[in-house]
Protein backbone atom coordinates (compact mmCIF):
# COMPACT_ATOMS: atom_id res chain seq x y z
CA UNK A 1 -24.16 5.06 -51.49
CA UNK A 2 -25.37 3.03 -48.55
CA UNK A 3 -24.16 4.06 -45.05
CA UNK A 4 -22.24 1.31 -43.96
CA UNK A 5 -20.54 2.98 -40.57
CA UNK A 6 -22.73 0.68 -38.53
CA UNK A 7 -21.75 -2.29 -39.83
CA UNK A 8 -18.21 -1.31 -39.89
CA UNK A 9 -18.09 -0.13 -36.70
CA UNK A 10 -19.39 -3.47 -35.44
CA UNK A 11 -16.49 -5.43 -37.45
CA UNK A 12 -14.19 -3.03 -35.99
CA UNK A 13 -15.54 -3.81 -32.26
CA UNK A 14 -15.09 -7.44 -32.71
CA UNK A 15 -11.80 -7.04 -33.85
CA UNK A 16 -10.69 -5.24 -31.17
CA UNK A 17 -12.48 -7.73 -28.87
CA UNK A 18 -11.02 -10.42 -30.53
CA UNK A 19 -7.43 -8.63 -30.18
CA UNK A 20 -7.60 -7.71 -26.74
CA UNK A 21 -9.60 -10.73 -25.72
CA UNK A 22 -12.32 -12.22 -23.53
CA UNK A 23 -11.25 -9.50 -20.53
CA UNK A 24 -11.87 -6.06 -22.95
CA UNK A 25 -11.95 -2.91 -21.06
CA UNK A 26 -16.12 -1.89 -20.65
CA UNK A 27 -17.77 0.70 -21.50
CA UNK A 28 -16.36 3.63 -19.43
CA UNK A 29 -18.59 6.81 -17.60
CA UNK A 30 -16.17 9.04 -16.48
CA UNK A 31 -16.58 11.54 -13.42
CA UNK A 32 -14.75 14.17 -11.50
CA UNK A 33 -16.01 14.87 -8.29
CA UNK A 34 -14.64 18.10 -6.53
CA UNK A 35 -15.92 17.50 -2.90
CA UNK A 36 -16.79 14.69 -0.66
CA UNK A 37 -19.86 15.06 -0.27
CA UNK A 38 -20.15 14.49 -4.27
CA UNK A 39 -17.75 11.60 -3.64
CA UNK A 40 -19.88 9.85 -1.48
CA UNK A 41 -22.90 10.41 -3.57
CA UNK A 42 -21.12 9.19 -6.84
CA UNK A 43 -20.23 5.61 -4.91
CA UNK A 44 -23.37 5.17 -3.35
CA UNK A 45 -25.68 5.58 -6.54
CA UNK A 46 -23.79 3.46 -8.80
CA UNK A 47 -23.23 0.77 -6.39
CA UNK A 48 -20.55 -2.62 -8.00
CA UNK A 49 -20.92 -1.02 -11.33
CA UNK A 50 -18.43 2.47 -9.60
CA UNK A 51 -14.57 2.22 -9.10
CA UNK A 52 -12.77 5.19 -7.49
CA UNK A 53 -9.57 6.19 -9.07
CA UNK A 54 -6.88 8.24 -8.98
CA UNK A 55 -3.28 7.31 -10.57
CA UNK A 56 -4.97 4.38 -12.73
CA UNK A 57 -2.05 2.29 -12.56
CA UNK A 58 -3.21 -0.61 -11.92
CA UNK A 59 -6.53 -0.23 -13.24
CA UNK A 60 -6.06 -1.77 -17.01
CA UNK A 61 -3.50 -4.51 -15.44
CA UNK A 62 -7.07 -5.00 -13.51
CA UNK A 63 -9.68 -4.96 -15.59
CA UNK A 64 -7.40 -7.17 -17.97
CA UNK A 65 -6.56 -9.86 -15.71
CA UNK A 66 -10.14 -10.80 -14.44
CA UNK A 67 -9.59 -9.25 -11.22
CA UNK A 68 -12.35 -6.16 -11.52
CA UNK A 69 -14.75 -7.65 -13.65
CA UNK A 70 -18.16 -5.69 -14.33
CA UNK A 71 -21.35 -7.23 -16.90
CA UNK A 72 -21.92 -3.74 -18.71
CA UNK A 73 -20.75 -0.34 -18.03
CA UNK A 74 -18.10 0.89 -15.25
CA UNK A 75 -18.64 4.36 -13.84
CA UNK A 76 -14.69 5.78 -13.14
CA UNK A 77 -14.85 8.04 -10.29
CA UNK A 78 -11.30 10.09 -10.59
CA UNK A 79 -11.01 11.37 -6.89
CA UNK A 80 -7.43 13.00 -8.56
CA UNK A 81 -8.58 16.31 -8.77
CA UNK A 82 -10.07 16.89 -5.58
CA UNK A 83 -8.45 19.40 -3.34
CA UNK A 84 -9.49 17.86 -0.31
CA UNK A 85 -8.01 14.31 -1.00
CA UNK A 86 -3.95 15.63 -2.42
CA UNK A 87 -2.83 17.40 0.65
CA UNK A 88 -0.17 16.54 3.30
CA UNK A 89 -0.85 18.06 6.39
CA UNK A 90 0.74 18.20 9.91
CA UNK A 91 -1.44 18.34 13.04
CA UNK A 92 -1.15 17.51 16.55
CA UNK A 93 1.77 15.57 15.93
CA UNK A 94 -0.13 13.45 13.44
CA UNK A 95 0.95 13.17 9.65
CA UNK A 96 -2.65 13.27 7.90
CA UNK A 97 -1.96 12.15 3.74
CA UNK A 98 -4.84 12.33 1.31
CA UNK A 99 -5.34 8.83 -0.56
CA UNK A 100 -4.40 11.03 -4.16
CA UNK A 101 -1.25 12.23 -3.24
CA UNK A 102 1.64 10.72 -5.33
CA UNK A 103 4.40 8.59 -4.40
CA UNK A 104 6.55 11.61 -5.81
CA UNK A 105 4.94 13.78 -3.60
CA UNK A 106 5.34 11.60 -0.45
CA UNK A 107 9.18 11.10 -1.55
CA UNK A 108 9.79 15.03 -1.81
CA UNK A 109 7.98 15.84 1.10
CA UNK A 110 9.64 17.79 3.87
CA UNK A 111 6.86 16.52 6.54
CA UNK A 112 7.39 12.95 5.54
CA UNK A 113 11.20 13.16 5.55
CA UNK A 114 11.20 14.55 8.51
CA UNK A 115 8.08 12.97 10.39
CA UNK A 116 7.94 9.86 8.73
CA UNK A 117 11.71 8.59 7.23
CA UNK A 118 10.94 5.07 6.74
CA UNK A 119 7.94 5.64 4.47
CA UNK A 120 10.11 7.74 1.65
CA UNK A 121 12.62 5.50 2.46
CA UNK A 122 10.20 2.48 0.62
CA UNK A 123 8.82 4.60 -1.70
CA UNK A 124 12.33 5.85 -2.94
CA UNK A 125 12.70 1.98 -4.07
CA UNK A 126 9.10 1.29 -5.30
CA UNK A 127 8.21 1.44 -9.19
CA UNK A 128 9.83 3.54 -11.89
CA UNK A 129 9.49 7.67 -11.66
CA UNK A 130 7.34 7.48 -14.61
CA UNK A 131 4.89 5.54 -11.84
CA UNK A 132 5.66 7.07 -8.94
CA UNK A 133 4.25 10.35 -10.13
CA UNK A 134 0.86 9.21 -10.83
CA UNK A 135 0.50 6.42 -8.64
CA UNK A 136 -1.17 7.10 -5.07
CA UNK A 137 -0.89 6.33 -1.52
CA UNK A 138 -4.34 5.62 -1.41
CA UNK A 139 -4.35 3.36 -4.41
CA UNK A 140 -1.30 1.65 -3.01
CA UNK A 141 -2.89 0.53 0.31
CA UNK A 142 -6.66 -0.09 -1.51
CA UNK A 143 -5.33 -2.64 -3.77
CA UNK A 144 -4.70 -4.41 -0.62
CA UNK A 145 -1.65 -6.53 -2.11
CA UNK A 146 0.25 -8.38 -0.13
CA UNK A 147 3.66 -7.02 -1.80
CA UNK A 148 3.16 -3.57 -1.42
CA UNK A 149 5.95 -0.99 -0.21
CA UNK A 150 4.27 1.33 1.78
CA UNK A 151 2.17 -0.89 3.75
CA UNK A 152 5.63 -2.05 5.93
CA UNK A 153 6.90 1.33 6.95
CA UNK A 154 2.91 2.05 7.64
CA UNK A 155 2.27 -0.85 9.99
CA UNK A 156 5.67 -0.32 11.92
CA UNK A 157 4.84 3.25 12.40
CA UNK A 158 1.42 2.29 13.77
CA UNK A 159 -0.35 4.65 11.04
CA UNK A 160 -4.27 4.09 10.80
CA UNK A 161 -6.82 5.52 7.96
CA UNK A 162 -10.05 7.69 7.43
CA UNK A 163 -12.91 5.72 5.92
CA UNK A 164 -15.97 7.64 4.84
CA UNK A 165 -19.47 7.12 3.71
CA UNK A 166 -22.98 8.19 4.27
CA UNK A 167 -22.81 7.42 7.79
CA UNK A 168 -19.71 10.09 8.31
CA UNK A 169 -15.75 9.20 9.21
CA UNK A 170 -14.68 5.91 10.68
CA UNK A 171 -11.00 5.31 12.09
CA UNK A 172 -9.46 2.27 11.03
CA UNK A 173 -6.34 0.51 12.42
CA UNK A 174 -4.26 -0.24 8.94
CA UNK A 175 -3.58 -3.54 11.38
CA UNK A 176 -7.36 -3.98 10.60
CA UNK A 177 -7.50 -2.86 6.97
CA UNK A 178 -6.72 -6.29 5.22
CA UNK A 179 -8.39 -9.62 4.54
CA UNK A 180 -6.40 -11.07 1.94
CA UNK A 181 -5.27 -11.18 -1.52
CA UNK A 182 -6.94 -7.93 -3.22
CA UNK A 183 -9.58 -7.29 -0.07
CA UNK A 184 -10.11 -4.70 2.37
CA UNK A 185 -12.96 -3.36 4.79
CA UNK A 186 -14.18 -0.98 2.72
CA UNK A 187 -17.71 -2.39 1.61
CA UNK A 188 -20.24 -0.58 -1.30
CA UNK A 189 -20.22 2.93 -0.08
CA UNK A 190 -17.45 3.31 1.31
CA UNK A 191 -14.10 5.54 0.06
CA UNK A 192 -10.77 5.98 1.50
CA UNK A 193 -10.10 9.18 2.15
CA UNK A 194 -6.72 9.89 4.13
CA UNK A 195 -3.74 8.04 5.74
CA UNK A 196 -2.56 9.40 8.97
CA UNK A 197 0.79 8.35 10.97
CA UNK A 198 1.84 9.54 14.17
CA UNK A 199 5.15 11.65 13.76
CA UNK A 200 8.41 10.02 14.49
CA UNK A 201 9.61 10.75 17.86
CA UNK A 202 13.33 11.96 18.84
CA UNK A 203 14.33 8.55 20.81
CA UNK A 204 13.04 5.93 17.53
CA UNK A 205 14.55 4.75 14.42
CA UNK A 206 12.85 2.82 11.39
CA UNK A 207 13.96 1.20 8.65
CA UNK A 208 12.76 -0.14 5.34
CA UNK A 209 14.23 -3.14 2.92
CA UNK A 210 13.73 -5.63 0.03
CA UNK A 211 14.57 -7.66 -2.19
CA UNK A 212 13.28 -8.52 -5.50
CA UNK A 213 14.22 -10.47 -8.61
CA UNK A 214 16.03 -7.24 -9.73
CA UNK A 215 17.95 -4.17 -8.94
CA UNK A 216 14.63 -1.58 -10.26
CA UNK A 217 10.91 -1.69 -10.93
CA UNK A 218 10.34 -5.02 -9.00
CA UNK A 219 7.78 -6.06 -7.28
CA UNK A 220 9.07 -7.53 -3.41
CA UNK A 221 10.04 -10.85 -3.10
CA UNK A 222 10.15 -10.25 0.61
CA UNK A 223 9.98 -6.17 2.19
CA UNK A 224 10.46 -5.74 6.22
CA UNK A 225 10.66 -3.13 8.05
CA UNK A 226 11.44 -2.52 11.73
CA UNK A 227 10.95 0.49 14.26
CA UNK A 228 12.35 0.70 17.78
CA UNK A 229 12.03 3.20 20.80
CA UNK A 230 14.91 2.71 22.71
CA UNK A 231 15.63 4.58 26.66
CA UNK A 232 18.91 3.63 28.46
CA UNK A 233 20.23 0.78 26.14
CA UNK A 234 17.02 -1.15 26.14
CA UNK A 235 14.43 -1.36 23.43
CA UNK A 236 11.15 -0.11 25.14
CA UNK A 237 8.94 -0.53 22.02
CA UNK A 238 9.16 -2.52 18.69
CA UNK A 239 7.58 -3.35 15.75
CA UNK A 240 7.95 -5.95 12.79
CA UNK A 241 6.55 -6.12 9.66
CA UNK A 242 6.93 -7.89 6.62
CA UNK A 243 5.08 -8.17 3.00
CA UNK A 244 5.15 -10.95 0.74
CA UNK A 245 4.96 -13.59 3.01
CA UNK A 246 1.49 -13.98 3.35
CA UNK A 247 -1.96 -13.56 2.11
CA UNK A 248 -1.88 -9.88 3.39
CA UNK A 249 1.36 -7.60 5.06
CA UNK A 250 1.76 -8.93 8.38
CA UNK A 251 3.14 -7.87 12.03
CA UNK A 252 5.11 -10.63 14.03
CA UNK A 253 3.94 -9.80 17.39
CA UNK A 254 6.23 -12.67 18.59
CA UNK A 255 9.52 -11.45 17.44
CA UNK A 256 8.73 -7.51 18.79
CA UNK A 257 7.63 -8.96 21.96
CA UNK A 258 10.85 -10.78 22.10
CA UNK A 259 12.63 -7.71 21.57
CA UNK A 260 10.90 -4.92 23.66
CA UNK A 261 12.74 -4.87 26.89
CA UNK A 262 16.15 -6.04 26.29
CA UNK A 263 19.25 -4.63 25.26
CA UNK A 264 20.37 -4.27 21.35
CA UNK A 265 23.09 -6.80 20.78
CA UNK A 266 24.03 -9.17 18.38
CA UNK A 267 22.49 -12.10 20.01
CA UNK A 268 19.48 -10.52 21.01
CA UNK A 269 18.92 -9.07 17.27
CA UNK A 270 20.05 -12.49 15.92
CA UNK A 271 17.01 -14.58 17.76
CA UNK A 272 14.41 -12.21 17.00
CA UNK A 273 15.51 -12.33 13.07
CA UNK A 274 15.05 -15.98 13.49
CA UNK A 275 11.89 -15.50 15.49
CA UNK A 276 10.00 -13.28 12.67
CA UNK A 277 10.96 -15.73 10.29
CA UNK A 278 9.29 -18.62 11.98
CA UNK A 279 6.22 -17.32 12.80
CA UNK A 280 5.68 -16.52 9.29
CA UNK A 281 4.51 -19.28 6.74
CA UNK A 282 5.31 -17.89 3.12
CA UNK A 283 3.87 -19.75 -0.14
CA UNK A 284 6.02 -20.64 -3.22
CA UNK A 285 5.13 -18.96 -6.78
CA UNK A 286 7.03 -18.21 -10.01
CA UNK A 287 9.13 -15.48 -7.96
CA UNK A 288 10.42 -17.15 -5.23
CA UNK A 289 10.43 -20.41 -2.75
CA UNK A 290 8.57 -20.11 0.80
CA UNK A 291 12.36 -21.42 2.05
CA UNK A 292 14.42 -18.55 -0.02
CA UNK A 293 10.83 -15.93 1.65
CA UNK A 294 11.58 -17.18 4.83
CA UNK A 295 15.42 -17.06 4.96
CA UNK A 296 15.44 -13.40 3.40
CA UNK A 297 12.75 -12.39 6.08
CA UNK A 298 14.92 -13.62 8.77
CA UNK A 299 17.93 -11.11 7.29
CA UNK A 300 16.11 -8.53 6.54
CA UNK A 301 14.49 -8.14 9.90
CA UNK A 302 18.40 -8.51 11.47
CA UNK A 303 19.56 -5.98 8.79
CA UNK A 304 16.80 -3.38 9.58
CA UNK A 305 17.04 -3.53 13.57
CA UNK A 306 21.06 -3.08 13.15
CA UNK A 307 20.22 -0.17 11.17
CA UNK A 308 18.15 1.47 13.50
CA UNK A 309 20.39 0.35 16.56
CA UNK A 310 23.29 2.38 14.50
CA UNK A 311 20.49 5.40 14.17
CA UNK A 312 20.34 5.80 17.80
CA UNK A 313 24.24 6.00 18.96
């Protein structure tokens, strides 16, 4: 008998095609690097055609969608198994979090509970378990979206991250970190490597909140969260931030300028609320309405500062 398996295995490709569509997942090389320096070489000889990985949850939802697009083969670079990259380490008074640990790490983690509250506080409402235990901080903060949890309580806590390539380390400001919608710093080259936050200190309080079309697995309509140093009374530092509200998570330098200085109370809290929520200039989509982004933003910002004023009786 003839051997037909070419031919059916052809029919059977453009079947699938035609199932999953114009957007059907390429043709995949897999690799596991084990060290940086293998890392670094993986990214910089495959170039556009390399994505690094780690969780993968939001790779198919990308490659589907049109938003990672590639014109033949994609080389997946799992940086899950490396050693180097799934630690969470405590130095100097610095929290230092490699870009593959998992949100279920981050959430059971004695350092972070302690050194960083706020942070498992967001990730405690993020996702489903199922997705907390494979997705990644890294991954989180790469995807560069402007709805995601983490990046709040990381702004607010003034965290920056480690950015290597063939040239060695770079620091980088997470302040710095975003352009927009789905774009970061990094360039060809360049991996994310680790997160690090300075520890929380005795006299500060942060707090995290959001609210989303549902009680679970949501994505934010509007997140905030706050921190405050406070000596005597009188806020001496502060920080804002919200997500959702604009093309990438934002600080309102306004509203913690406002606040640094002056006493706690109601009326104080109540004009920096309103403060946050005008300097911010939200867009309208299928989830929400920039007035219902902007009236949230201006309650959760009053919620979270009364929170941390009650932290700090």
């Amino acid at each position: 008998m003839p051997d037909n398996s070419a031919g059916n295995n052809a029919m059977e490709n453009s079947v699938m095609k035609n199932f999953i569509g114009s957007r059907a997942m390429p043709d995949l090389v897999y690799h596991s690097p084990k060290e940086i320096s293998d890392l670094l070489s993986m990214v910089d000889a495959h170039g556009t055609s390399a994505r690094v990985v780690a969780g993968c949850t939001d790779f198919i939802p990308s490659v589907r969608t049109g938003r990672w697009c590639f014109d033949q083969e994609l080389n997946l670079i799992d940086i899950s198994k490396m050693p180097v990259l799934n630690q969470i380490e405590k130095t100097d008074d610095v929290l230092k979090i490699g870009a593959s640990v998992s949100l279920t790490r981050i959430l059971e983690s004695p350092e972070i509970k302690e050194g960083c509250p706020v942070l498992a506080q967001a990730v405690a409402q993020m996702a489903s378990l199922q997705v907390r235990n494979t997705a990644t901080m890294g991954g989180n903060i790469c995807m560069a979206s402007p709805a995601a949890d983490t990046v709040p309580p990381l702004l607010v806590s003034d965290a920056w991250v480690i950015i290597q390539d063939a040239q060695g380390e770079h620091k980088v400001l997470l302040t710095d970190f975003f352009k927009g919608p789905g774009r970061s710093v990094l360039t060809s080259g360049q991996v994310l490597t680790h997160i690090c936050i300075p520890v929380k200190k005795a006299n500060e309080a942060a707090w995290f909140q959001k609210i989303g079309t549902r009680t679970a697995v949501i994505i934010s309509v509007v997140s905030a969260a706050v921190r405050v140093t406070i000596s005597n009374g009188v806020c001496d530092t502060a920080r804002i931030a919200l997500g959702s509200v604009a093309p990438t998570p934002v600080r309102v330098a306004e509203a913690e300028q406002f606040l640094e200085g002056k006493p706690l109370d109601d009326q104080v809290i109540a004009e920096c609320a309103r403060m946050a929520a005008q300097a911010i200039s939200p867009i309208s989509d299928l989830r929400s309405s920039k007035e219902y982004r902007k009236d949230v933003a201006r309650t959760l910002v009053k919620r979270s500062i009364l929170a941390c004023r009650e932290a700090l009786k």
